[in-house]
Protein backbone atom coordinates (compact mmCIF):
# COMPACT_ATOMS: atom_id res chain seq x y z
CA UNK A 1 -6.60 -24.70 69.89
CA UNK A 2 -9.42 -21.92 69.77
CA UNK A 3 -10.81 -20.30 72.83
CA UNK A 4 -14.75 -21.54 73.99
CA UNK A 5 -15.98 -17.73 74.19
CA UNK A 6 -18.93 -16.07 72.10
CA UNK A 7 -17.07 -13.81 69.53
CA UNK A 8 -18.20 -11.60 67.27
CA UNK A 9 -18.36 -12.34 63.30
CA UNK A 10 -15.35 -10.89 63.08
CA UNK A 11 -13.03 -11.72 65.54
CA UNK A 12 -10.54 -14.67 65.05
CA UNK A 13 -8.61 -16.41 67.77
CA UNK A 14 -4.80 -16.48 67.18
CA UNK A 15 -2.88 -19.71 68.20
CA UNK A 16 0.22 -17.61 68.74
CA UNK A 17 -0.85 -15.05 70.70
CA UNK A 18 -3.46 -17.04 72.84
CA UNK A 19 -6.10 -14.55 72.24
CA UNK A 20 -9.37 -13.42 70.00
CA UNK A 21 -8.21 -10.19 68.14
CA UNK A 22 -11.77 -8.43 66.37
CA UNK A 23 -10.85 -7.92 62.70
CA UNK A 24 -7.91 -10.11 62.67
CA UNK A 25 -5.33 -9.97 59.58
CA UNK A 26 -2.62 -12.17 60.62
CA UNK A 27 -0.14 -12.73 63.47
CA UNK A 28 2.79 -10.35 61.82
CA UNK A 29 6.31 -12.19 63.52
CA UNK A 30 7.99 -8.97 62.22
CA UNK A 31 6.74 -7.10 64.62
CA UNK A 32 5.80 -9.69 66.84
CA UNK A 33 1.75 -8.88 67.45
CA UNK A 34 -1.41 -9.99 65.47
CA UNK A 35 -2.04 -6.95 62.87
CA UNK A 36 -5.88 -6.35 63.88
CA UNK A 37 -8.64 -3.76 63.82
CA UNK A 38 -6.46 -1.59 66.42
CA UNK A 39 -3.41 -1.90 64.22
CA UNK A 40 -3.73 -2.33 60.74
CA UNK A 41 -3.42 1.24 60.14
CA UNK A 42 -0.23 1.30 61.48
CA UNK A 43 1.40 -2.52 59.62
CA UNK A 44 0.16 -0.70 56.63
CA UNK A 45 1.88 2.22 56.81
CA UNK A 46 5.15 0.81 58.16
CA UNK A 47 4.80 -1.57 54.59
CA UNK A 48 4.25 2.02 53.00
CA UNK A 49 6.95 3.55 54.28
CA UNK A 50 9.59 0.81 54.02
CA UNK A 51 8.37 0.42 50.75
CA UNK A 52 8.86 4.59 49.92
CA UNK A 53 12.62 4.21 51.85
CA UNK A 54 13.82 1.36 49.39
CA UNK A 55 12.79 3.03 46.96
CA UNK A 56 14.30 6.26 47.84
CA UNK A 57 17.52 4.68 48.21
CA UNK A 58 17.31 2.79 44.59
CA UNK A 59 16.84 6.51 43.29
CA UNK A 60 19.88 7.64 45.10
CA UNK A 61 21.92 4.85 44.19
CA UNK A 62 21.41 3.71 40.74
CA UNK A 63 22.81 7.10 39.44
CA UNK A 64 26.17 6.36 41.73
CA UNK A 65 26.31 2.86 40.19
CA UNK A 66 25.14 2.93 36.58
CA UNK A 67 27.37 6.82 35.57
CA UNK A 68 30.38 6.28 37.75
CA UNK A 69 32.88 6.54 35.29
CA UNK A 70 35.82 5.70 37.80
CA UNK A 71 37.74 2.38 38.32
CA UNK A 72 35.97 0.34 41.03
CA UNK A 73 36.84 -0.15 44.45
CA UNK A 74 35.50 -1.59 47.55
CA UNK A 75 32.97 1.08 48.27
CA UNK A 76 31.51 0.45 44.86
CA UNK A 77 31.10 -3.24 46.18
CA UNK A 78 29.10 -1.67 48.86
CA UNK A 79 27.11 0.91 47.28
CA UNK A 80 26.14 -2.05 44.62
CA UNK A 81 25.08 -4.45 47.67
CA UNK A 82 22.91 -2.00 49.09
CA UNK A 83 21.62 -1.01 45.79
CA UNK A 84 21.05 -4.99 45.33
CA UNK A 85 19.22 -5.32 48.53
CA UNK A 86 17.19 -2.01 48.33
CA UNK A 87 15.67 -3.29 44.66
CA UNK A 88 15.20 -6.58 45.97
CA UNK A 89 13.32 -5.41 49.68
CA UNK A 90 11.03 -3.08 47.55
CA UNK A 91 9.76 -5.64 45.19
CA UNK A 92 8.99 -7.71 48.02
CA UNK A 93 7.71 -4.69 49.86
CA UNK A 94 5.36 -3.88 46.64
CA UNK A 95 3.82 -6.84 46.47
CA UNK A 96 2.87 -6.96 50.04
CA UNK A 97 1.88 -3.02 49.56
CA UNK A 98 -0.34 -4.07 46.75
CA UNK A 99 -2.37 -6.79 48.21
CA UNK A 100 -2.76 -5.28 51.60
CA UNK A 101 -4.43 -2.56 49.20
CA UNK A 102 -6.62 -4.26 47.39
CA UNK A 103 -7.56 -5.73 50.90
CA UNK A 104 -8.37 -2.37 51.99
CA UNK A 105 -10.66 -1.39 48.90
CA UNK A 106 -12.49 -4.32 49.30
CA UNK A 107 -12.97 -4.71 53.00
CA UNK A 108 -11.60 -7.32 54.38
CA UNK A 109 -8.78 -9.17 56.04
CA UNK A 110 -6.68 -11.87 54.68
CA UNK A 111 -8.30 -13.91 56.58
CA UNK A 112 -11.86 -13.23 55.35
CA UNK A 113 -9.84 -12.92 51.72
CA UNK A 114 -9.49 -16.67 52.54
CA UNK A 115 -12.66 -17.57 52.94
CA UNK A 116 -14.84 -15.58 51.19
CA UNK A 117 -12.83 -13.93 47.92
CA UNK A 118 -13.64 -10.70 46.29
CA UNK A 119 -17.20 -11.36 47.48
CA UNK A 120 -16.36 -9.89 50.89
CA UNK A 121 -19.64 -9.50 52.85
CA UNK A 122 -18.09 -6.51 55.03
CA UNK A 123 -17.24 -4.24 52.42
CA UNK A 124 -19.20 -0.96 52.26
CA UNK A 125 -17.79 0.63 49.22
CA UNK A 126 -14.45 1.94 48.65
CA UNK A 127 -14.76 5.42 50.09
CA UNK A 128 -16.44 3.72 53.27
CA UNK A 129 -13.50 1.09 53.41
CA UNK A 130 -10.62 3.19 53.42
CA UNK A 131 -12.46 5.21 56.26
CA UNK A 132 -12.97 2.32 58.19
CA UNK A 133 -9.21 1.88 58.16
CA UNK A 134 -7.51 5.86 58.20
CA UNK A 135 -10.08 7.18 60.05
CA UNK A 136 -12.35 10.53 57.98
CA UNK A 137 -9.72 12.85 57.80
CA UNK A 138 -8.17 13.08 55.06
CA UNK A 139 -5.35 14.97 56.22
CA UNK A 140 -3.59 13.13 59.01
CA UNK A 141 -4.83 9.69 56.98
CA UNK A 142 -0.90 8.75 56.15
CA UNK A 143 0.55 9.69 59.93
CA UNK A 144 1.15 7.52 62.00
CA UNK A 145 -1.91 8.15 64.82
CA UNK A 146 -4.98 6.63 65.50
CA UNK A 147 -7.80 8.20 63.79
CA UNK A 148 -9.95 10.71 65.97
């Protein structure tokens, strides 16, 4: 059921959260809020960093489990699970990582992705896109803070 206000182009109502969010991506049920113009920054880097952490640990691990020379044991079990699920959470992770890109460069959301394609009529170029979303400095573009 959508709400009976005047929204702008934009905006999209979610049926989950009962509510017209401007710039809406999705309703995200991992962290439990639609990912929006307010918050995209931040659902993209939390992809970026969990992507960068199970990778990290891959790195750490696969040296452990593919040149251990001794006789296995339980924490071998364990250090190849987490290897296991590490590899397995960053492909996942990647592919999210990699369209939410491509979303970025082309400026729009996956809604508008939906309806419109690569033929977004919001996107101002790249340069202007990525602004749009990290804010114009460069510097503080991959913390965690709202641009100034």
């Amino acid at each position: 059921r959508k709400c009976d206000i005047l929204r702008p182009p934009r905006a999209h109502h979610c049926s989950v959260c009962q509510r017209c969010i401007m710039k809406m991506d999705h309703h995200c049920p991992w962290v439990a809020n639609c990912v929006g113009l307010r918050n995209y920054k931040f659902f993209y880097l939390f992809i970026f960093y969990a992507e960068m952490s199970c990778v990290l640990i891959a790195l750490t691990l696969g040296p452990v489990i593919f040149l251990n020379h001794h006789p296995r044991s339980v924490s071998d079990t364990r250090t190849l699970m987490c290897f296991t699920l590490s590899m397995s959470l960053s492909v996942a992770l990647a592919a999210f990582l990699i369209m939410h890109t491509s979303l970025i460069l082309i400026g729009c959301t996956t809604l508008e992705f939906n309806m419109f394609g690569f033929r977004s009529p919001y996107s101002f170029g790249l340069r202007q896109n990525v602004i749009d979303i990290f804010g114009p400095t460069w510097s503080i573009c991959f913390l965690p803070i709202s641009p100034p």
